[in-house]
C-alpha atoms as a PDB file:
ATOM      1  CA  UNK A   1    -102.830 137.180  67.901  1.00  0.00           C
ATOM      2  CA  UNK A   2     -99.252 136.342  69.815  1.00  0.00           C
ATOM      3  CA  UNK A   3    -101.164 133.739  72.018  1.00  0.00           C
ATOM      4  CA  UNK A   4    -103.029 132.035  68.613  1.00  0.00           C
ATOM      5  CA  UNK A   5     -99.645 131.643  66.742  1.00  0.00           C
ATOM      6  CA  UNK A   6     -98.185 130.445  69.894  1.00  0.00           C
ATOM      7  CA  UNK A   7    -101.108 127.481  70.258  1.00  0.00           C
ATOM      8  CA  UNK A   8    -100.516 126.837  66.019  1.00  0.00           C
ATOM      9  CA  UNK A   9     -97.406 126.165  66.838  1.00  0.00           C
ATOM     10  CA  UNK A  10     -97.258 123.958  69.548  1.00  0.00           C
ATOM     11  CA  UNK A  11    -100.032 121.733  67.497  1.00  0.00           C
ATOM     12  CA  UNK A  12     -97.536 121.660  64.924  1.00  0.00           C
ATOM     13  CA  UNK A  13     -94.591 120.482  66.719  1.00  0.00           C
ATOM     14  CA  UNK A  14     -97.061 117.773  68.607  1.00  0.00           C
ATOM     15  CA  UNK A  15     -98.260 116.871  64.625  1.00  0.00           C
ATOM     16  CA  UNK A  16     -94.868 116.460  63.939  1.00  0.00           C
ATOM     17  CA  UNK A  17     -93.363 114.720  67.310  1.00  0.00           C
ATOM     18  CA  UNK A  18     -96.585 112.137  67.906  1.00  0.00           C
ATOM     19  CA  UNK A  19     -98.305 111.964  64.128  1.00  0.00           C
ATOM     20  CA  UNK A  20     -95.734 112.049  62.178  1.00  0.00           C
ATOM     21  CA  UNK A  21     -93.165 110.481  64.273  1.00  0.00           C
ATOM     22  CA  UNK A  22     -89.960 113.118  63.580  1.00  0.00           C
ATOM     23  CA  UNK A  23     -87.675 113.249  66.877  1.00  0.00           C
ATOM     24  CA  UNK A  24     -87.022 116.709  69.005  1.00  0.00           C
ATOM     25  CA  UNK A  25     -83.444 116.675  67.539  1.00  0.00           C
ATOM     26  CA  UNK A  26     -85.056 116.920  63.868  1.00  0.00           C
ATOM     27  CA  UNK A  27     -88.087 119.630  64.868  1.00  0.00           C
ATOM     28  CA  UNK A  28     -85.437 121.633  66.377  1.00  0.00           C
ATOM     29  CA  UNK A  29     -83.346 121.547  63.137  1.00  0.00           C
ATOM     30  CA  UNK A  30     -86.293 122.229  61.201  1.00  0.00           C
ATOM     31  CA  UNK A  31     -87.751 125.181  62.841  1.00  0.00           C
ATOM     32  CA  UNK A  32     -84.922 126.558  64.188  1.00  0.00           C
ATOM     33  CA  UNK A  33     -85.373 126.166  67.576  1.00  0.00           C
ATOM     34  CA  UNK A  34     -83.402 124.619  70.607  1.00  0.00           C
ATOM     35  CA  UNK A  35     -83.849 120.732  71.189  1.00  0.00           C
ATOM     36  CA  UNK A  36     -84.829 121.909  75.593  1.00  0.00           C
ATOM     37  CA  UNK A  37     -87.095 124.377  73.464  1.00  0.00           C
ATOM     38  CA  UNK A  38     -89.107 121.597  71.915  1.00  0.00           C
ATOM     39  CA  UNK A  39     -89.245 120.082  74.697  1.00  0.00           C
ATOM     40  CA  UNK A  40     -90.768 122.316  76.632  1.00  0.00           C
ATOM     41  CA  UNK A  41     -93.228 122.808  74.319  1.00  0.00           C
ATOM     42  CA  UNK A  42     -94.372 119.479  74.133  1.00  0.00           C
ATOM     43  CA  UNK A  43     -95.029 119.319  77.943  1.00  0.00           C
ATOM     44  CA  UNK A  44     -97.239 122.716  77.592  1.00  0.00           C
ATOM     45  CA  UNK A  45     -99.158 120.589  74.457  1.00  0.00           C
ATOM     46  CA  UNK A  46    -100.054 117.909  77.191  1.00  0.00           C
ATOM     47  CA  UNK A  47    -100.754 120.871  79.962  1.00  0.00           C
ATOM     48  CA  UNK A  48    -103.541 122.760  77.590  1.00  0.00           C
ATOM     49  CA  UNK A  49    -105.148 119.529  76.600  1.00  0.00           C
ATOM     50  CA  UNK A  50    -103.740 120.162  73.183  1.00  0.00           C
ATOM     51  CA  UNK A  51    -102.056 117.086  73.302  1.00  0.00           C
ATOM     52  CA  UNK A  52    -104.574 113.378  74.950  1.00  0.00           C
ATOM     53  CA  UNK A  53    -102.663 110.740  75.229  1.00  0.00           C
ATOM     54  CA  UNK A  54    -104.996 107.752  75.105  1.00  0.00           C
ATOM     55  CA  UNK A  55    -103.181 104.766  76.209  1.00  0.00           C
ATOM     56  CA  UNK A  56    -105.003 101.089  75.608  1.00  0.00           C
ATOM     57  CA  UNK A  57    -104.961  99.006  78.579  1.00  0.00           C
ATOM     58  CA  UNK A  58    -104.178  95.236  76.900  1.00  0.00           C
ATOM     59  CA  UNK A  59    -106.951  94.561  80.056  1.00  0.00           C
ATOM     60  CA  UNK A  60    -109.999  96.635  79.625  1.00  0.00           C
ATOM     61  CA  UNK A  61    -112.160  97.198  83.065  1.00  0.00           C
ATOM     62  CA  UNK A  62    -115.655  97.566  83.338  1.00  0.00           C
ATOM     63  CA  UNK A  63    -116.150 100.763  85.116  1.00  0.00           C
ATOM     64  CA  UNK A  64    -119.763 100.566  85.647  1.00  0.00           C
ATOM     65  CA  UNK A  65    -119.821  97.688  87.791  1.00  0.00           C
ATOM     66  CA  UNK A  66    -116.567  98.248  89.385  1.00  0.00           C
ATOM     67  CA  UNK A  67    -118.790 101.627  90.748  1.00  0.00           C
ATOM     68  CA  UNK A  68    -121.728  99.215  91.928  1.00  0.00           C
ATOM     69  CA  UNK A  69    -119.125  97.323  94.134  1.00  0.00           C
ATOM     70  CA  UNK A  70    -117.570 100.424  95.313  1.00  0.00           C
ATOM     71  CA  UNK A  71    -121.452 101.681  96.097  1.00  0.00           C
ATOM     72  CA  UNK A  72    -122.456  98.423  97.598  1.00  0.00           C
ATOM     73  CA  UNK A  73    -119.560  96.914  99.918  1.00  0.00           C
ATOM     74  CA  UNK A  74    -118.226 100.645 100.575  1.00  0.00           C
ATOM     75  CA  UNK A  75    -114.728 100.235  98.728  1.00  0.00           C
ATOM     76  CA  UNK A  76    -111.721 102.413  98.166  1.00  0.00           C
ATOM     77  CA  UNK A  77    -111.600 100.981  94.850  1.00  0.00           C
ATOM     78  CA  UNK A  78    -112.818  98.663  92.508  1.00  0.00           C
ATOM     79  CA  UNK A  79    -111.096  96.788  89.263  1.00  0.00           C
ATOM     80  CA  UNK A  80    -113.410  94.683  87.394  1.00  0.00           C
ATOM     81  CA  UNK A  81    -111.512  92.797  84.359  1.00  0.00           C
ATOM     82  CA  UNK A  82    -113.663  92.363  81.571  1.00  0.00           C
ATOM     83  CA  UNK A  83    -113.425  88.380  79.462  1.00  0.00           C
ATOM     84  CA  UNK A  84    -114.603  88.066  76.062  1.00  0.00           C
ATOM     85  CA  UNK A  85    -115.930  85.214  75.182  1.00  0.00           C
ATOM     86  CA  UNK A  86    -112.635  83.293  73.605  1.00  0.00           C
ATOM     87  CA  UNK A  87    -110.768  84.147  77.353  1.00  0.00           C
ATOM     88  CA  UNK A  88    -114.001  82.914  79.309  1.00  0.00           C
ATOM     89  CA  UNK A  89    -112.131  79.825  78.534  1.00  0.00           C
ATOM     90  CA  UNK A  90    -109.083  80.044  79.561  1.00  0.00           C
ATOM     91  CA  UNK A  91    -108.364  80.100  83.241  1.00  0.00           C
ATOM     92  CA  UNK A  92    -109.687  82.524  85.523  1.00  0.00           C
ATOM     93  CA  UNK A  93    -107.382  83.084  88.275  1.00  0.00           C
ATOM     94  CA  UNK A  94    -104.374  82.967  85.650  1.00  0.00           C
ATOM     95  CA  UNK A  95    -106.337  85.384  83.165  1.00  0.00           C
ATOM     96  CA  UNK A  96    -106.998  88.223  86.090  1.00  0.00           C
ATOM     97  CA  UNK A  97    -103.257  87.385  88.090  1.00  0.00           C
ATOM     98  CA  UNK A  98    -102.094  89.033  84.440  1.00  0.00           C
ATOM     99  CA  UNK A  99    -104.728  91.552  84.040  1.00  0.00           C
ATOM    100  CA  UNK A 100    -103.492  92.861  88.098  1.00  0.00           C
ATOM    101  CA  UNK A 101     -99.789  92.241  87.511  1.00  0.00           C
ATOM    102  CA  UNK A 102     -99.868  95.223  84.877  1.00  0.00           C
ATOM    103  CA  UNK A 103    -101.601  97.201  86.901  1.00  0.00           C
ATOM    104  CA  UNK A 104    -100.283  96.216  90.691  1.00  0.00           C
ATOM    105  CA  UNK A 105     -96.897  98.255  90.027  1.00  0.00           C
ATOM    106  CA  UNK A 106     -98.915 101.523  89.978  1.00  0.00           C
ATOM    107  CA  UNK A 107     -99.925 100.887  93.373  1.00  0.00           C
ATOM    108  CA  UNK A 108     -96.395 100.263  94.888  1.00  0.00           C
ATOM    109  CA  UNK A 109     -94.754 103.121  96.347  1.00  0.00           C
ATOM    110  CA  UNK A 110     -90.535 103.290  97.166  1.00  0.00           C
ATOM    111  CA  UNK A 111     -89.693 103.540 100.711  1.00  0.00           C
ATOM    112  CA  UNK A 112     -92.913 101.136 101.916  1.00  0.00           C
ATOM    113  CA  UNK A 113     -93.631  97.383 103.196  1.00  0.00           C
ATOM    114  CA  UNK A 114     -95.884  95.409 101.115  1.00  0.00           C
ATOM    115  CA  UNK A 115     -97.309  92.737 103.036  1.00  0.00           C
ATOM    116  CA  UNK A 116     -97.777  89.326 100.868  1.00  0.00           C
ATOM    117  CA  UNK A 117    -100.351  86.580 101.630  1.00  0.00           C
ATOM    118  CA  UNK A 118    -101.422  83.606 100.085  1.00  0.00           C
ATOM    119  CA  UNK A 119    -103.539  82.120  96.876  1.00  0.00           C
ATOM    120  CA  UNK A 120    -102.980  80.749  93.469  1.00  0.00           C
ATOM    121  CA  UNK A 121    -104.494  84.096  91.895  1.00  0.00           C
ATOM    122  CA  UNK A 122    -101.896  86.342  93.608  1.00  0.00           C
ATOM    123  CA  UNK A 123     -99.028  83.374  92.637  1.00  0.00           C
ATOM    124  CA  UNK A 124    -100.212  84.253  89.020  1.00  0.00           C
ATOM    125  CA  UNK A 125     -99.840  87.518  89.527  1.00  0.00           C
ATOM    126  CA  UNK A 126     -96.580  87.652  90.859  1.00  0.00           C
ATOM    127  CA  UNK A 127     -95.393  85.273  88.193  1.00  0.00           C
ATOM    128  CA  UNK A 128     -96.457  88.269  85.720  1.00  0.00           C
ATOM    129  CA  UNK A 129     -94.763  91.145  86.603  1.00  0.00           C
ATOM    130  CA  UNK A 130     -92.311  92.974  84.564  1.00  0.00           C
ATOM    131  CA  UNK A 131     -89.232  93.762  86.715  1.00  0.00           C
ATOM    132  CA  UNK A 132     -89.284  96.884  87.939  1.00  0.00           C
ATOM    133  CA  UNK A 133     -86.762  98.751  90.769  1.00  0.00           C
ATOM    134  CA  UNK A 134     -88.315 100.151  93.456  1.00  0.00           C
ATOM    135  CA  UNK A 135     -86.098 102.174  96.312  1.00  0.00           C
ATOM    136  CA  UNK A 136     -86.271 100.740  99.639  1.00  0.00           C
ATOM    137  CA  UNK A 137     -89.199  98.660  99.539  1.00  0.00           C
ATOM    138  CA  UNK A 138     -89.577  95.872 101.785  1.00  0.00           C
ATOM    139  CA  UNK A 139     -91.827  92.586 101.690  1.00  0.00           C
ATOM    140  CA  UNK A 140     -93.115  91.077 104.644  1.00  0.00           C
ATOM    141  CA  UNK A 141     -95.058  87.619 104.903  1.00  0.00           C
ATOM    142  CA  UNK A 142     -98.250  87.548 106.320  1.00  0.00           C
ATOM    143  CA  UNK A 143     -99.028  84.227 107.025  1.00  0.00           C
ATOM    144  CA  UNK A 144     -97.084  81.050 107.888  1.00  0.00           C
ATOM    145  CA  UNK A 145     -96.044  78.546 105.435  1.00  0.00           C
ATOM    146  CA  UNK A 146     -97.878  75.862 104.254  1.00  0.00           C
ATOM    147  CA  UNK A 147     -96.568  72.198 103.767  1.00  0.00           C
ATOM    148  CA  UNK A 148     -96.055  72.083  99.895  1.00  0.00           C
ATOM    149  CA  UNK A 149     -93.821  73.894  97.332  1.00  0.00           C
ATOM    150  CA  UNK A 150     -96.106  75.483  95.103  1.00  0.00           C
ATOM    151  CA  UNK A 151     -96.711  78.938  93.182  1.00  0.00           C
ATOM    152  CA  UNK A 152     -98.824  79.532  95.953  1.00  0.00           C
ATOM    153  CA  UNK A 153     -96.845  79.103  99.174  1.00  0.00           C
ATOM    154  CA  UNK A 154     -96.244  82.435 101.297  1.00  0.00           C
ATOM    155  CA  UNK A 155     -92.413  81.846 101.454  1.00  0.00           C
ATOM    156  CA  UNK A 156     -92.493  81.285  97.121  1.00  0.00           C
ATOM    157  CA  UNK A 157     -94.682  84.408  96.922  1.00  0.00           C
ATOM    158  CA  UNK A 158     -92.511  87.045  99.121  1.00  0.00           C
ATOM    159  CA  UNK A 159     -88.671  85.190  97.560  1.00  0.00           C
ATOM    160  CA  UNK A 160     -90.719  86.376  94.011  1.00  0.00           C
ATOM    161  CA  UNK A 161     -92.014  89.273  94.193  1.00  0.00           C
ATOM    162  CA  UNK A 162     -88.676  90.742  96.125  1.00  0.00           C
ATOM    163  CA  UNK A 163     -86.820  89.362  93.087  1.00  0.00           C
ATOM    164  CA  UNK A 164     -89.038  91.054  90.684  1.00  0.00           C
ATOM    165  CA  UNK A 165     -89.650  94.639  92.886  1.00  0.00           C
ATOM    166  CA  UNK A 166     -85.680  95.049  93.830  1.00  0.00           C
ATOM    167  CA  UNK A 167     -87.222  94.693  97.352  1.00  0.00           C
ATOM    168  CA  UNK A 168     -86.107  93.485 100.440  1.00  0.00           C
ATOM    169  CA  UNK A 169     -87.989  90.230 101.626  1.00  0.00           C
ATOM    170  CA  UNK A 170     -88.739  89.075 104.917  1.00  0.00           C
ATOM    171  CA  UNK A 171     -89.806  85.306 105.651  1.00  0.00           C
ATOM    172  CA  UNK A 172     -92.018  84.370 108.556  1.00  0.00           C
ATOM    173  CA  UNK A 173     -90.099  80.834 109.620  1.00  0.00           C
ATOM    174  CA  UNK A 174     -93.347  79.659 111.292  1.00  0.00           C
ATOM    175  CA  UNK A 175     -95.721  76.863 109.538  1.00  0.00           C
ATOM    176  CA  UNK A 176     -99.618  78.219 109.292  1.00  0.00           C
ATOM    177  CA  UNK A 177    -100.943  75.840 111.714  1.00  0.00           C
ATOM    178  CA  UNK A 178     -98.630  74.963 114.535  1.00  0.00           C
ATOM    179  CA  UNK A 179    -100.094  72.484 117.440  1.00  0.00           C
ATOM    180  CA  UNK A 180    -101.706  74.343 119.924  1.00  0.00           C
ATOM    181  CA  UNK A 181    -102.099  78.470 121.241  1.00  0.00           C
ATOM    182  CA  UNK A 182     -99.236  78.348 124.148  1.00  0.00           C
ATOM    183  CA  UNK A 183     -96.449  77.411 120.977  1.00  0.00           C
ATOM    184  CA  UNK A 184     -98.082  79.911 118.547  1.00  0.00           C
ATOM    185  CA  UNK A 185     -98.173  82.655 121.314  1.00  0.00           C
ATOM    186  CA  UNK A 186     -94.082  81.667 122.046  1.00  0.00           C
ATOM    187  CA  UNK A 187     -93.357  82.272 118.538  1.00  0.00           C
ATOM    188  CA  UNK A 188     -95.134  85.451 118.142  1.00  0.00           C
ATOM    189  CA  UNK A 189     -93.335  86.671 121.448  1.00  0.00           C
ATOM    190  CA  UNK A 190     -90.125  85.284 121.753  1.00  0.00           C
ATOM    191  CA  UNK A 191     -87.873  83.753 118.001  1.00  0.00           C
ATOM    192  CA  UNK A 192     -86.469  87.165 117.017  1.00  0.00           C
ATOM    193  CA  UNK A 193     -87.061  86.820 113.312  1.00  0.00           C
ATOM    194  CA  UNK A 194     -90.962  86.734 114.143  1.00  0.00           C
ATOM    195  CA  UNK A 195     -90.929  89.328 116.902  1.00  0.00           C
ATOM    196  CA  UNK A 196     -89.502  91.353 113.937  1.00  0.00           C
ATOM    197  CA  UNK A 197     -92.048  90.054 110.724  1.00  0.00           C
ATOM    198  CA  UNK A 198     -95.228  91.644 113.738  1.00  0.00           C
ATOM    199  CA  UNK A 199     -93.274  94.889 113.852  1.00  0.00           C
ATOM    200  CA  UNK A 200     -93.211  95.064 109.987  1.00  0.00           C
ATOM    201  CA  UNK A 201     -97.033  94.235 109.679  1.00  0.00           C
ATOM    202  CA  UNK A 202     -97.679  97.431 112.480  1.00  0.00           C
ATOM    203  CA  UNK A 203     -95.525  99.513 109.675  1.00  0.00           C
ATOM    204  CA  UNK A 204     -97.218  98.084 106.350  1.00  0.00           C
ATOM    205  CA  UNK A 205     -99.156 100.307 104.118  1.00  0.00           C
ATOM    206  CA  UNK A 206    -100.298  97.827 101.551  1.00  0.00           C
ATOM    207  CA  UNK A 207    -101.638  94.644 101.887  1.00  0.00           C
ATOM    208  CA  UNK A 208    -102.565  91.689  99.086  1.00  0.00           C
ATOM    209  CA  UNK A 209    -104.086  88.201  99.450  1.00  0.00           C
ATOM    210  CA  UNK A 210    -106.900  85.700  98.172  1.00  0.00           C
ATOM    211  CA  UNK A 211    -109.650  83.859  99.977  1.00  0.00           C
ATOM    212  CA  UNK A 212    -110.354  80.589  99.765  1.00  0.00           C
ATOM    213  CA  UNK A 213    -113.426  78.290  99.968  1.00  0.00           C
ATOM    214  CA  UNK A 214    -114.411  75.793 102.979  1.00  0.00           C
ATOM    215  CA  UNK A 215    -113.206  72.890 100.404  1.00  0.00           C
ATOM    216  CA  UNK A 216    -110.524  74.816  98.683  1.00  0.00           C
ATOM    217  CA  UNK A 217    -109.071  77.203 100.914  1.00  0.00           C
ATOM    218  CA  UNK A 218    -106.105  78.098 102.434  1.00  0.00           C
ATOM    219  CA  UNK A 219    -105.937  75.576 105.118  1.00  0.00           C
ATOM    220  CA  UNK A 220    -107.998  72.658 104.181  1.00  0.00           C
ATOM    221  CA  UNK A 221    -106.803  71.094 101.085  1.00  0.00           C
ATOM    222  CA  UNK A 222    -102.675  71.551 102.570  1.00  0.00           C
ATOM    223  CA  UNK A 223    -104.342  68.558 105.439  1.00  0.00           C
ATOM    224  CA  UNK A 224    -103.434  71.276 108.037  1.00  0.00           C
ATOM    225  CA  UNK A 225    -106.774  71.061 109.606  1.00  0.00           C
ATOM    226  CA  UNK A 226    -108.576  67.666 110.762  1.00  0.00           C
ATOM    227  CA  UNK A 227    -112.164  67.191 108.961  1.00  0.00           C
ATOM    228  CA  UNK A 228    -113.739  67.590 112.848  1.00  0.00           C
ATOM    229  CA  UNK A 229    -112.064  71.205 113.041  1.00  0.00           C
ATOM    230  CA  UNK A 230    -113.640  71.771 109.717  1.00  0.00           C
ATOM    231  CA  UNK A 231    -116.986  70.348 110.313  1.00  0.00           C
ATOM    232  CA  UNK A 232    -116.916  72.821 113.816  1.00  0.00           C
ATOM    233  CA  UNK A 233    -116.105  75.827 111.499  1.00  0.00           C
ATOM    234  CA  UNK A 234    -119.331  74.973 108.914  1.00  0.00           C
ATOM    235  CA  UNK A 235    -121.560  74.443 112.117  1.00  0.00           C
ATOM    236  CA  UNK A 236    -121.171  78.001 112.698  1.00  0.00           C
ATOM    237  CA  UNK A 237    -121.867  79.205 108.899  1.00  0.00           C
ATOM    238  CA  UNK A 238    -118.434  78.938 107.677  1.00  0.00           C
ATOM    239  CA  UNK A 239    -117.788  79.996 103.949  1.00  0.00           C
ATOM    240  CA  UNK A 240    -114.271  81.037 103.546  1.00  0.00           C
ATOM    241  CA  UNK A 241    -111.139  82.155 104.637  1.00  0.00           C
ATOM    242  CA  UNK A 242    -108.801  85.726 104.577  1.00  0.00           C
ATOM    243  CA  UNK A 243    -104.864  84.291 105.823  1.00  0.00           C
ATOM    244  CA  UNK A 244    -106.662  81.589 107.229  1.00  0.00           C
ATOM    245  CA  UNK A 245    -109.080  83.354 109.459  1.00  0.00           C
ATOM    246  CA  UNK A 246    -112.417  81.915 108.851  1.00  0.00           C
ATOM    247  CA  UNK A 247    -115.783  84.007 108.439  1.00  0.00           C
ATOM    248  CA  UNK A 248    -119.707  83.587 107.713  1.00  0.00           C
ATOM    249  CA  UNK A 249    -121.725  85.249 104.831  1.00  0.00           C
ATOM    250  CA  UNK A 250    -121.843  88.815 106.830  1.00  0.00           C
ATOM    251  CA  UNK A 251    -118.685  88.892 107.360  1.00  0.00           C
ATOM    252  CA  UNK A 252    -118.324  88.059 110.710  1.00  0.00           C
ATOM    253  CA  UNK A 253    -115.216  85.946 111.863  1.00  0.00           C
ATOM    254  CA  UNK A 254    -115.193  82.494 113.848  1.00  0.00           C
ATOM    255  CA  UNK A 255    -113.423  82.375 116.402  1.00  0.00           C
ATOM    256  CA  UNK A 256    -112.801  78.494 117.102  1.00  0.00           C
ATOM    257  CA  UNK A 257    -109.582  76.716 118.741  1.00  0.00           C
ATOM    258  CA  UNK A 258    -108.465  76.606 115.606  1.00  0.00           C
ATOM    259  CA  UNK A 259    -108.466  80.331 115.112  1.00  0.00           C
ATOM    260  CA  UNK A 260    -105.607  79.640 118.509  1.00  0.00           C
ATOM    261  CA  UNK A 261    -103.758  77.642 116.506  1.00  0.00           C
ATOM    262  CA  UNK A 262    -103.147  79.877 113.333  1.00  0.00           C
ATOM    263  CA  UNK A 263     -99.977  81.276 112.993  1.00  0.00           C
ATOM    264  CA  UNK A 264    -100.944  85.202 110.879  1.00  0.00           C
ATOM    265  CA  UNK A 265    -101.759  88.438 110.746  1.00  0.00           C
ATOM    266  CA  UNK A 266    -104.001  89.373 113.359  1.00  0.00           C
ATOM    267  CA  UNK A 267    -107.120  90.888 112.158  1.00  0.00           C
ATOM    268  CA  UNK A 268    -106.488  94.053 114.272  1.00  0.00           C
ATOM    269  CA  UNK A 269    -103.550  94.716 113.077  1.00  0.00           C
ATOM    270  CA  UNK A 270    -104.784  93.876 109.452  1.00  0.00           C
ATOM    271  CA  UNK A 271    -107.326  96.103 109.977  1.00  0.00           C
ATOM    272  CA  UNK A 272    -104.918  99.141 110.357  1.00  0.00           C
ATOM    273  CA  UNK A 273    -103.004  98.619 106.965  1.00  0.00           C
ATOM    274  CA  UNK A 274    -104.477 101.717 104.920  1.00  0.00           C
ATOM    275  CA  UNK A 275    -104.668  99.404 101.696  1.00  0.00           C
ATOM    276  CA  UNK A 276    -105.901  96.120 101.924  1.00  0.00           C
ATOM    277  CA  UNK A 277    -106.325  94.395  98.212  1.00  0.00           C
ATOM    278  CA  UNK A 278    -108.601  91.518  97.678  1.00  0.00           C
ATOM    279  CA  UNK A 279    -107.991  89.464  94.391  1.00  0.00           C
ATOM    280  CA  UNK A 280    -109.965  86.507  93.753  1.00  0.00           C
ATOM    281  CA  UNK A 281    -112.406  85.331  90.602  1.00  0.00           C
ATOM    282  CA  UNK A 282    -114.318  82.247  89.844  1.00  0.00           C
ATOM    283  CA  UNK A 283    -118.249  81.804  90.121  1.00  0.00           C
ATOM    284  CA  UNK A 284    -117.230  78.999  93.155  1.00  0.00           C
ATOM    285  CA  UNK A 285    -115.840  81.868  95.086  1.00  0.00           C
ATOM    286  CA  UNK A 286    -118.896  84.012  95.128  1.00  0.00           C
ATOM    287  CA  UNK A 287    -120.131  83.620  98.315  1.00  0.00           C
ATOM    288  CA  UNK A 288    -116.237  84.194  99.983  1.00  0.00           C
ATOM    289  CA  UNK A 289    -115.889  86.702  97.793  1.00  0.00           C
ATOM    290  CA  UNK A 290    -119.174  88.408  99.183  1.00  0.00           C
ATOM    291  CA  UNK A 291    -118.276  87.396 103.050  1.00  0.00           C
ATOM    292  CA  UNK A 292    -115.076  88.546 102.534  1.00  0.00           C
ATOM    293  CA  UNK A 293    -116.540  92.234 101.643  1.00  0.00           C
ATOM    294  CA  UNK A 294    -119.018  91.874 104.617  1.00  0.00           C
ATOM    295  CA  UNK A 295    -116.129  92.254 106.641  1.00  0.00           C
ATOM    296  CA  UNK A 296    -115.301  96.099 106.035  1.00  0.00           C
ATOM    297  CA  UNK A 297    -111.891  93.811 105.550  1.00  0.00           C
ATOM    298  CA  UNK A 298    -111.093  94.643 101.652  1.00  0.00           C
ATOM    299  CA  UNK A 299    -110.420  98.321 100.704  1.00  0.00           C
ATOM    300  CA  UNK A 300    -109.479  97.476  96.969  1.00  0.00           C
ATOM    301  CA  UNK A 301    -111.257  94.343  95.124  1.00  0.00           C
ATOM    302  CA  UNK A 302    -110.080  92.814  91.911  1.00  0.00           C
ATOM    303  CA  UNK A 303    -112.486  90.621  90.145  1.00  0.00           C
ATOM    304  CA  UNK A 304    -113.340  89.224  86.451  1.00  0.00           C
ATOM    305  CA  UNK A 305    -116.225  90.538  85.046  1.00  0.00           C
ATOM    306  CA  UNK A 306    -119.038  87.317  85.290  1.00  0.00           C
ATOM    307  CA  UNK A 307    -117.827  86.644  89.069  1.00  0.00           C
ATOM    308  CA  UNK A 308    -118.433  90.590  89.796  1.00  0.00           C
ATOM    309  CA  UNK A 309    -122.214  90.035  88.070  1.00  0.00           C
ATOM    310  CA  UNK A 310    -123.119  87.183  90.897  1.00  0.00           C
ATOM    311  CA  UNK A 311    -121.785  88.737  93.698  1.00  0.00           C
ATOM    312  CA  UNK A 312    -124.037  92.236  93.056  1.00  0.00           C
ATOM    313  CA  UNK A 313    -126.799  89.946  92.991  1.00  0.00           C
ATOM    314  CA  UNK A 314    -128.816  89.469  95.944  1.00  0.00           C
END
């Protein structure tokens, strides 16, 4: 009987508290109990499933193809933003940067190093985080800069998102392309500041970037590659790019003099960062998108809704 009055009353303070919106101070005053009393009770509510706090994402996911993707391309995890039809046309990279900058913070832990890559999706979301303090984080830039001043530029995306995190950020000095292997080996070897950005990447536990297309990637478009470099790259099957690293459909990566040139993350040692987020959307990135998960690369993909239909179809 003790244990049934006990349960009445804990619905009735959680009526009162989360229906009918009275504060601990004025349930305490009402039923004669201590504010820490309430309190406590309202935790046990939430323990015994008396209390279910349903909150409403503003970005609903589909969960059942978000498990397909997970099945298929053997993911960590999947988050697949569902469009209705009014936001099908507005634009798709800005649409999901927003959907994954209210849910990227939950995926940040204090006392880490976030490493930061490149693409106009991951500029969005960046640009659409709510400030939020997080104790000793640092950022670290993955890949060299690129020649414009964009949204999208690896040194604007790490000087934003360690405003926005409370996080220390760490620039990589280097351009993305530099002229030929000897001068990109001498800067991963011997200019202190990069010596120190490689030590960071061996010590990151979460990784973000894009991937582009062969015409709209992250390399060709900036007129850091010559057309015959490209042409070379497509000769061997060619469909995208992670940080500038170049694969085919399966997955596999092409390893051309330009790959000697590139001044990023080496794929071993991205390979070793425990979370590796892929966000990219658009029906014109499907077949990156699907090389890209070929590559055992991605552990986390983020993806609307219609671009997560065509790449789960054969």
């Amino acid at each position: 009987m003790k244990n049934d009055i006990k349960k009445s009353l804990m619905s009735q303070i959680a009526l009162l508290y989360y229906k009918y919106n009275l504060s601990q101070k004025d349930i305490s005053d009402k039923l004669g109990l201590s504010k820490m009393m309430v309190c406590r009770i309202l935790e046990k509510a939430k323990e015994e499933n008396i209390v279910d706090i349903n909150i409403k994402s503003p970005f609903p996911l589909n969960s059942r193809l978000a498990r397909l993707l997970k099945t298929k391309y053997n993911l960590k995890d999947a988050f697949v933003v569902k469009m209705n039809k009014k936001e099908e046309k507005l634009n798709i990279r800005e649409f999901l940067g927003k959907a994954w900058a209210f849910n990227f913070i939950f995926h940040i832990n204090d006392n880490s190093i976030l490493g930061v890559g490149v693409g106009k999706t991951l500029g969005y979301t960046i640009e659409n985080l709510v400030p939020f303090k997080f104790k000793n984080l640092q950022v670290v830039q993955l890949m060299g800069g690129l020649c414009n001043v964009t949204n999208e530029n690896p040194f604007t995306l790490v000087q934003n998102i360690s405003l926005k995190l409370n996080a220390k950020g760490t620039y990589f000095t280097s351009y993305a392309m530099v002229n030929n292997k000897e001068l990109r080996d001498e800067i991963f070897s011997r200019y202190s500041i990069e010596v120190k950005v490689k030590n960071l990447w061996e010590k990151c536990s979460l990784a973000i970037f894009g991937t582009g297309t062969m015409d709209t990637g992250t390399l060709p478009s900036l007129d850091l590659i010559n057309p015959e470099e490209l042409a070379k790259i497509k000769q061997y099957g060619g469909i995208g790019d992670i940080l500038g690293h170049y694969f085919d459909i399966k997955g596999n990566f092409i390893n051309t003099r330009l790959e000697e040139r590139l001044v990023s993350i080496p794929m071993e040692i991205l390979r070793k960062i425990k979370e590796r987020i892929l966000i990219a959307g658009g029906s014109e990135k499907c077949k990156s998108i699907k090389g890209a998960l070929n590559s055992s690369i991605v552990t986390t993909l983020i993806i609307d809704e219609n671009t997560a239909k065509k790449v789960l179809e054969n």
